[in-house]
Structure formats: structure tokens, C-alpha cells
C-alpha atoms as a PDB file:
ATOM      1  CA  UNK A   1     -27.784 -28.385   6.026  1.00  0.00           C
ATOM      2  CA  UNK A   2     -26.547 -31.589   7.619  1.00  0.00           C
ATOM      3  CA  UNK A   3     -29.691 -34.249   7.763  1.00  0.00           C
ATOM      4  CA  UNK A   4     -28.514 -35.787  11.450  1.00  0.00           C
ATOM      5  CA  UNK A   5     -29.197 -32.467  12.906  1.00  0.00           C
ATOM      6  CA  UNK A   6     -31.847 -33.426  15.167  1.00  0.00           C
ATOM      7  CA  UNK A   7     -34.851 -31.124  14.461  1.00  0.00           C
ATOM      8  CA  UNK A   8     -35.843 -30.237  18.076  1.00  0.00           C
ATOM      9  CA  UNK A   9     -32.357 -28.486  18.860  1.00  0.00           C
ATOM     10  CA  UNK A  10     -33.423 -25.174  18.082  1.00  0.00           C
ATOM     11  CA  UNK A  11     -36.361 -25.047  20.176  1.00  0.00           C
ATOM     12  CA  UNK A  12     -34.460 -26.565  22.900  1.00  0.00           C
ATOM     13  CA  UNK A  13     -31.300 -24.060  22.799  1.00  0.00           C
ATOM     14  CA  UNK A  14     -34.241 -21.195  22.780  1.00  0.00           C
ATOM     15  CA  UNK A  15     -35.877 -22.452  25.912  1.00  0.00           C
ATOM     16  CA  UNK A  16     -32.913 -22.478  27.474  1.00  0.00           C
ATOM     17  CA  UNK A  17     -31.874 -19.104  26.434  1.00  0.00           C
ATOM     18  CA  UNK A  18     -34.782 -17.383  27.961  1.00  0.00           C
ATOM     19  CA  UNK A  19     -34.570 -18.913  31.018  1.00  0.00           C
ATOM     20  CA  UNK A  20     -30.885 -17.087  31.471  1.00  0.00           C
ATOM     21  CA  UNK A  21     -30.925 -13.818  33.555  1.00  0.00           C
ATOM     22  CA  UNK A  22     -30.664 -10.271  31.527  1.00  0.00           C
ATOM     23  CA  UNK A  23     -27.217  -9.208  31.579  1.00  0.00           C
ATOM     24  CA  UNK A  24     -26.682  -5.800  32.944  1.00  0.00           C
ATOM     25  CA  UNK A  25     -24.194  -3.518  31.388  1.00  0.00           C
ATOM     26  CA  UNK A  26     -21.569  -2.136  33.470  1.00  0.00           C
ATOM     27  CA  UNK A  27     -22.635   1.121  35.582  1.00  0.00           C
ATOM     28  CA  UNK A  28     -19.319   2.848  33.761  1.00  0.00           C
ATOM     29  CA  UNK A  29     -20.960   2.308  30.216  1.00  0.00           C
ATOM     30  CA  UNK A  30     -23.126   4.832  29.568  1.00  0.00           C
ATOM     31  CA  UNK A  31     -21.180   8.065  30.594  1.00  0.00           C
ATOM     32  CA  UNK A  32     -18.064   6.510  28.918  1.00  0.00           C
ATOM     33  CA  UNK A  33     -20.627   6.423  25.392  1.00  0.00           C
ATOM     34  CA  UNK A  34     -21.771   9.958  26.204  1.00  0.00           C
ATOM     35  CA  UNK A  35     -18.676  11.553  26.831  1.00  0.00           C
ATOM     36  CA  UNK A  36     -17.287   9.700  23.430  1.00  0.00           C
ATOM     37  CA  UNK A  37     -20.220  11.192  21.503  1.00  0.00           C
ATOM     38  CA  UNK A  38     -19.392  14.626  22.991  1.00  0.00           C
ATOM     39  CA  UNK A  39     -16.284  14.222  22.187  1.00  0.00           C
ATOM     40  CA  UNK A  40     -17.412  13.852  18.698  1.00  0.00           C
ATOM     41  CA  UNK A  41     -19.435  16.539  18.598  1.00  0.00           C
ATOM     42  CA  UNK A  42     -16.702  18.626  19.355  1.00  0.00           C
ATOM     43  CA  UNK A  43     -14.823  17.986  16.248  1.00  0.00           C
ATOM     44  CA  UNK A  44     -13.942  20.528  13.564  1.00  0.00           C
ATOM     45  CA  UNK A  45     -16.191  19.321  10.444  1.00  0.00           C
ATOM     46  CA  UNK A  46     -13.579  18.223   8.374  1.00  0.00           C
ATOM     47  CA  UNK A  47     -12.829  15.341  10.757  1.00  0.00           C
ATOM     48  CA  UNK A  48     -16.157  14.223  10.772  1.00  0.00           C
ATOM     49  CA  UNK A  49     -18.174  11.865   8.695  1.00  0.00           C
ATOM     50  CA  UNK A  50     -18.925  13.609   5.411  1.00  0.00           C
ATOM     51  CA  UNK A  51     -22.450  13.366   6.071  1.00  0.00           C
ATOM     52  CA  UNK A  52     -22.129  15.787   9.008  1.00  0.00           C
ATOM     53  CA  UNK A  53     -20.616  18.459   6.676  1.00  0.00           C
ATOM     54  CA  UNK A  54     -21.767  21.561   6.300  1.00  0.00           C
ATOM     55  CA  UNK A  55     -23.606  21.605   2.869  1.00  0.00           C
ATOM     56  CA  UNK A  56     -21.472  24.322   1.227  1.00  0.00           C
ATOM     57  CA  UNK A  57     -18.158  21.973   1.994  1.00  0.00           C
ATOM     58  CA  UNK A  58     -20.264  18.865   0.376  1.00  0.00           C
ATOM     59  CA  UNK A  59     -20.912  20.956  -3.144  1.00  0.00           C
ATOM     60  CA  UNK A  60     -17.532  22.355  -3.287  1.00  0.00           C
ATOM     61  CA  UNK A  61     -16.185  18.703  -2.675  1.00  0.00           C
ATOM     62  CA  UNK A  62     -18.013  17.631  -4.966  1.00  0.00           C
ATOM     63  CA  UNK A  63     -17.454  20.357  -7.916  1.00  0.00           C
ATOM     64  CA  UNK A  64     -13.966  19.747  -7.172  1.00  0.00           C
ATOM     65  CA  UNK A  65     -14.289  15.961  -7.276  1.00  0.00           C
ATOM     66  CA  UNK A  66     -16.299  16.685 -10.827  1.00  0.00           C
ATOM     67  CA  UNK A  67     -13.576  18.968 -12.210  1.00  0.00           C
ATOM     68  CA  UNK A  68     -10.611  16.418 -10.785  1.00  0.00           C
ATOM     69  CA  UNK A  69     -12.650  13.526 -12.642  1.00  0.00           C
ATOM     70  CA  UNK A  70     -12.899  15.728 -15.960  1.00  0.00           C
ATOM     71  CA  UNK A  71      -9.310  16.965 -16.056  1.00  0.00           C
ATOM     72  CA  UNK A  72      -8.450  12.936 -15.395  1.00  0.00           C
ATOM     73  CA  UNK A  73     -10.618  11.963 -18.427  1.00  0.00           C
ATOM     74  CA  UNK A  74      -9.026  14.520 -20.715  1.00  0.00           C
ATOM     75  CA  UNK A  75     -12.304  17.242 -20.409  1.00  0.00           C
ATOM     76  CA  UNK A  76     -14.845  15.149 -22.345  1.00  0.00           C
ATOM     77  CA  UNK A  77     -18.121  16.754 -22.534  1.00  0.00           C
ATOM     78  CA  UNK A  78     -17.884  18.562 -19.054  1.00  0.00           C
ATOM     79  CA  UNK A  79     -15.368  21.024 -19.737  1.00  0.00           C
ATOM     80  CA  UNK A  80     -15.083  23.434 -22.546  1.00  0.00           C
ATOM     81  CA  UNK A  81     -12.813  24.741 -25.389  1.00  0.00           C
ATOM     82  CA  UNK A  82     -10.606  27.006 -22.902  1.00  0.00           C
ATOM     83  CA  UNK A  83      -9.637  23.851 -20.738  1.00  0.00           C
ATOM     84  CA  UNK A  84      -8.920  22.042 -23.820  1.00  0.00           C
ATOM     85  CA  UNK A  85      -6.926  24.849 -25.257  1.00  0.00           C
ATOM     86  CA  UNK A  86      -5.045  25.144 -21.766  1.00  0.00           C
ATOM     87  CA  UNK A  87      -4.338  21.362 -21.857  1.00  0.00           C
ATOM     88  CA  UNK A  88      -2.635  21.410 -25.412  1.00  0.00           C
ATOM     89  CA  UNK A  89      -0.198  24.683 -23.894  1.00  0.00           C
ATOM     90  CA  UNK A  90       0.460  22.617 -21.228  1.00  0.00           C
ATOM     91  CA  UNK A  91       1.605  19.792 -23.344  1.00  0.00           C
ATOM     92  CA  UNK A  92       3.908  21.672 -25.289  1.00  0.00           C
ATOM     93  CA  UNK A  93       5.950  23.274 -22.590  1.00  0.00           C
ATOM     94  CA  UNK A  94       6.429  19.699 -21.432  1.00  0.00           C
ATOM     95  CA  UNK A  95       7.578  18.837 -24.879  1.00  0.00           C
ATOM     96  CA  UNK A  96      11.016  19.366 -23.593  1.00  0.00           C
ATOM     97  CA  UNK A  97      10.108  16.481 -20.804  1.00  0.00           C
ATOM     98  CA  UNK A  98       9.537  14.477 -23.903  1.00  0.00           C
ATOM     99  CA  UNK A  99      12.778  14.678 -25.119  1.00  0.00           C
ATOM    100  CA  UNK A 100      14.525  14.611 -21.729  1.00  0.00           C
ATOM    101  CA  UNK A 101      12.727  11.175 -21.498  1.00  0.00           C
ATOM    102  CA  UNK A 102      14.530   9.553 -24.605  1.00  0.00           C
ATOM    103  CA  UNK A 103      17.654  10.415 -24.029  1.00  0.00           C
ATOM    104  CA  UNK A 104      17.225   9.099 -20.112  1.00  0.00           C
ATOM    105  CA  UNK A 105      15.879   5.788 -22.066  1.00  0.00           C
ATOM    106  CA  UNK A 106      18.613   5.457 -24.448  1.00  0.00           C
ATOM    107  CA  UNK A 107      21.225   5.700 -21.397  1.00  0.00           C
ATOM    108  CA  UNK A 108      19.321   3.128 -19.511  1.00  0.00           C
ATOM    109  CA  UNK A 109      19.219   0.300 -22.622  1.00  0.00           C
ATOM    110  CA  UNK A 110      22.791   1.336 -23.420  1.00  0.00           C
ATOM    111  CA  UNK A 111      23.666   0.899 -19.533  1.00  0.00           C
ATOM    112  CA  UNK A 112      21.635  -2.324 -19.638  1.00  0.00           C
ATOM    113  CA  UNK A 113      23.126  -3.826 -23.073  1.00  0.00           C
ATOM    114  CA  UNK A 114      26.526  -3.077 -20.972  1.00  0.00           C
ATOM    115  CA  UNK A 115      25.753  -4.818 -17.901  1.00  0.00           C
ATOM    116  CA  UNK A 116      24.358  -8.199 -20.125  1.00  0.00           C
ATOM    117  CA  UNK A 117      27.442  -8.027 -22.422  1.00  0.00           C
ATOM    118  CA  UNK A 118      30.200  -7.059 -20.200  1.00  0.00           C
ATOM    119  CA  UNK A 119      29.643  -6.730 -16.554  1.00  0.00           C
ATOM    120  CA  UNK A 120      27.360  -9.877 -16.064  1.00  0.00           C
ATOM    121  CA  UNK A 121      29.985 -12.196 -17.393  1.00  0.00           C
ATOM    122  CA  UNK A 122      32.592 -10.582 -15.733  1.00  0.00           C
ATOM    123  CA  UNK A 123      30.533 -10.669 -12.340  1.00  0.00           C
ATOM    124  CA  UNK A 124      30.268 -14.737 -12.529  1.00  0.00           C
ATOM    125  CA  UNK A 125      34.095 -14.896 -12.431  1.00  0.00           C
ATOM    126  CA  UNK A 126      34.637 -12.893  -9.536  1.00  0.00           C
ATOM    127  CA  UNK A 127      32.245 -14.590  -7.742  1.00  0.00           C
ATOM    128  CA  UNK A 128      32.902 -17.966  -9.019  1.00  0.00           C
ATOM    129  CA  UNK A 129      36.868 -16.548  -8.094  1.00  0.00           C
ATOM    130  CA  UNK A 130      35.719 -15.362  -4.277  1.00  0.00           C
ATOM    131  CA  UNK A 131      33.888 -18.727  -4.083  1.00  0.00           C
ATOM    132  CA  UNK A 132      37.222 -20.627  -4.348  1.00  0.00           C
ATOM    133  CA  UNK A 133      39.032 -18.190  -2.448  1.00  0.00           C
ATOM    134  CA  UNK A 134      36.886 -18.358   0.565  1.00  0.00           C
ATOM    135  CA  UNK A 135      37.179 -22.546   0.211  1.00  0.00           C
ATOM    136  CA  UNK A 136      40.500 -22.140  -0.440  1.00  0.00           C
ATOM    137  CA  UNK A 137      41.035 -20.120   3.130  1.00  0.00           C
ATOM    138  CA  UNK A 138      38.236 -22.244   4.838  1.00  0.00           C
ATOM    139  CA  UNK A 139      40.702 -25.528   4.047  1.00  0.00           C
ATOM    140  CA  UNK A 140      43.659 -23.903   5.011  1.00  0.00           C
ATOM    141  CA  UNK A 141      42.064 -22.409   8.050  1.00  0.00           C
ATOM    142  CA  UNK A 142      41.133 -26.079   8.729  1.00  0.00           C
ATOM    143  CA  UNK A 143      44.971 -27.702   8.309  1.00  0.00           C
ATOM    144  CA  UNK A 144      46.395 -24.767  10.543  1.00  0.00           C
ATOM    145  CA  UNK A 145      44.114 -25.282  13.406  1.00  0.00           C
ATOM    146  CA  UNK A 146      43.946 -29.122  13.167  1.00  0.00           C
ATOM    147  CA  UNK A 147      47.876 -29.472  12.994  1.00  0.00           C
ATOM    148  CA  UNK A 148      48.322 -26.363  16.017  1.00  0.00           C
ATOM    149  CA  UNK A 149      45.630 -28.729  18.274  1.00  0.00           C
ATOM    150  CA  UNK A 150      47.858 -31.856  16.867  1.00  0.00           C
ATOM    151  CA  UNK A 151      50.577 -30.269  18.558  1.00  0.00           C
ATOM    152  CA  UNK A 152      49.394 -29.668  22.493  1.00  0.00           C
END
């Protein structure tokens, strides 16, 4: 806190504070407040705060949020041998996935290799090409409507 604050202030802006007038709200506030909490009340349960939900929805969220959490940490301790055993059937039907993903990976570094060896180089030329092609036409451009105003 700043030392040249003079001491006093805070008693002085309180005086002066209680000497103001209450405010009064508007007449219009209250009704509009109860007819928003009505309005509230009216809501399905799912669209209200998850403390107003019925208690069955909060256990089922949550035994769903429990199993969601153990299938995202690969079972663990929570879930037993028949989850596990599902989870390795699972991974070898998508064995073929696995496969499908190597050859997409080869085409993409061969595509890439292509574009740094071949296309890349050949892409600064035509651009370092349309570069003097557009000054080329720009000074031309230029002359013609220099030498046409030249004329009149």
C-alpha cells in the first residue's frame, strides 16, 4: 500500500456513504426475477443444473462417467477380464486399420519426397517466371499508355 495515502480517507468516504439515500430498485424488478425463476422451474431436468437432477440420472451419470473413465484408461483395476478380453477382439479386427495406415503413410512421404525433390523447385521457376511476366506487362502497359497520352 502506497504510504501518502492519507489515513483518514476511509473513514471519511464511509461517512459520506451513509449519509446517501437507499436506492430503490425498480417496481418492474421483482416480477421480472419471479417469472425468470418460474421459468426455470419449468425446465425438463436435463437442462437444469446437475444438482437439481433427479438422483437416479446423477448415479447413472456417474456409472457411465466411471465406465467412460475406465474404458479411457485401458480397464485398470475397475473393469474385469471380459472387458479386457473384449478390448484385445476389438484390436484385432482393427488390425486391418493398422495396415491401411502404412500404406496411407508411405504414399504421403513418397508424395512429400516428390513435392521437395521435384515440384518445389519447379514451383520457384514458375513463379520467379510469372514474376517477370507480370513486370514485363506492367512496363509495357506503362510505354503504351504513356506514348497513347503523348499523342492527344
Amino acid at each position: 500500500m502506497d504510504p501518502d495515502i492519507d489515513p483518514k480517507l476511509e473513514s471519511l468516504i464511509d461517512a459520506e456513504l451513509k449519509q446517501l439515500p437507499p436506492v430503490k430498485a425498480p417496481a418492474s424488478l421483482a416480477p421480472r426475477v419471479m417469472l425468470l425463476l418460474a421459468a426455470r422451474e419449468q425446465l425438463p431436468w436435463w437442462q437444469r443444473a446437475w444438482w437439481d437432477w433427479p438422483v437416479a440420472a446423477k448415479m447413472a451419470f456417474l456409472v457411465i462417467g466411471v465406465a467412460l473413465a475406465g474404458v479411457a484408461g485401458s480397464g485398470g483395476m475397475m473393469l474385469d477380464q471380459g472387458v479386457a478380453d473384449y478390448s484385445q477382439q476389438v484390436t484385432s479386427r482393427l488390425s486391418t486399420m493398422s495396415s491401411l495406415w502404412d500404406s496411407f503413410h508411405t504414399l504421403s512421404s513418397t508424395a512429400g519426397l516428390l513435392w521437395q525433390k521435384a515440384a518445389q523447385p519447379l514451383l520457384l521457376y514458375a513463379m520467379v517466371f510469372a514474376g517477370v511476366l507480370y513486370i514485363a506487362c506492367l512496363g509495357l502497359g506503362t510505354a503504351f499508355v504513356r506514348s497513347l497520352m503523348k499523342r492527344e
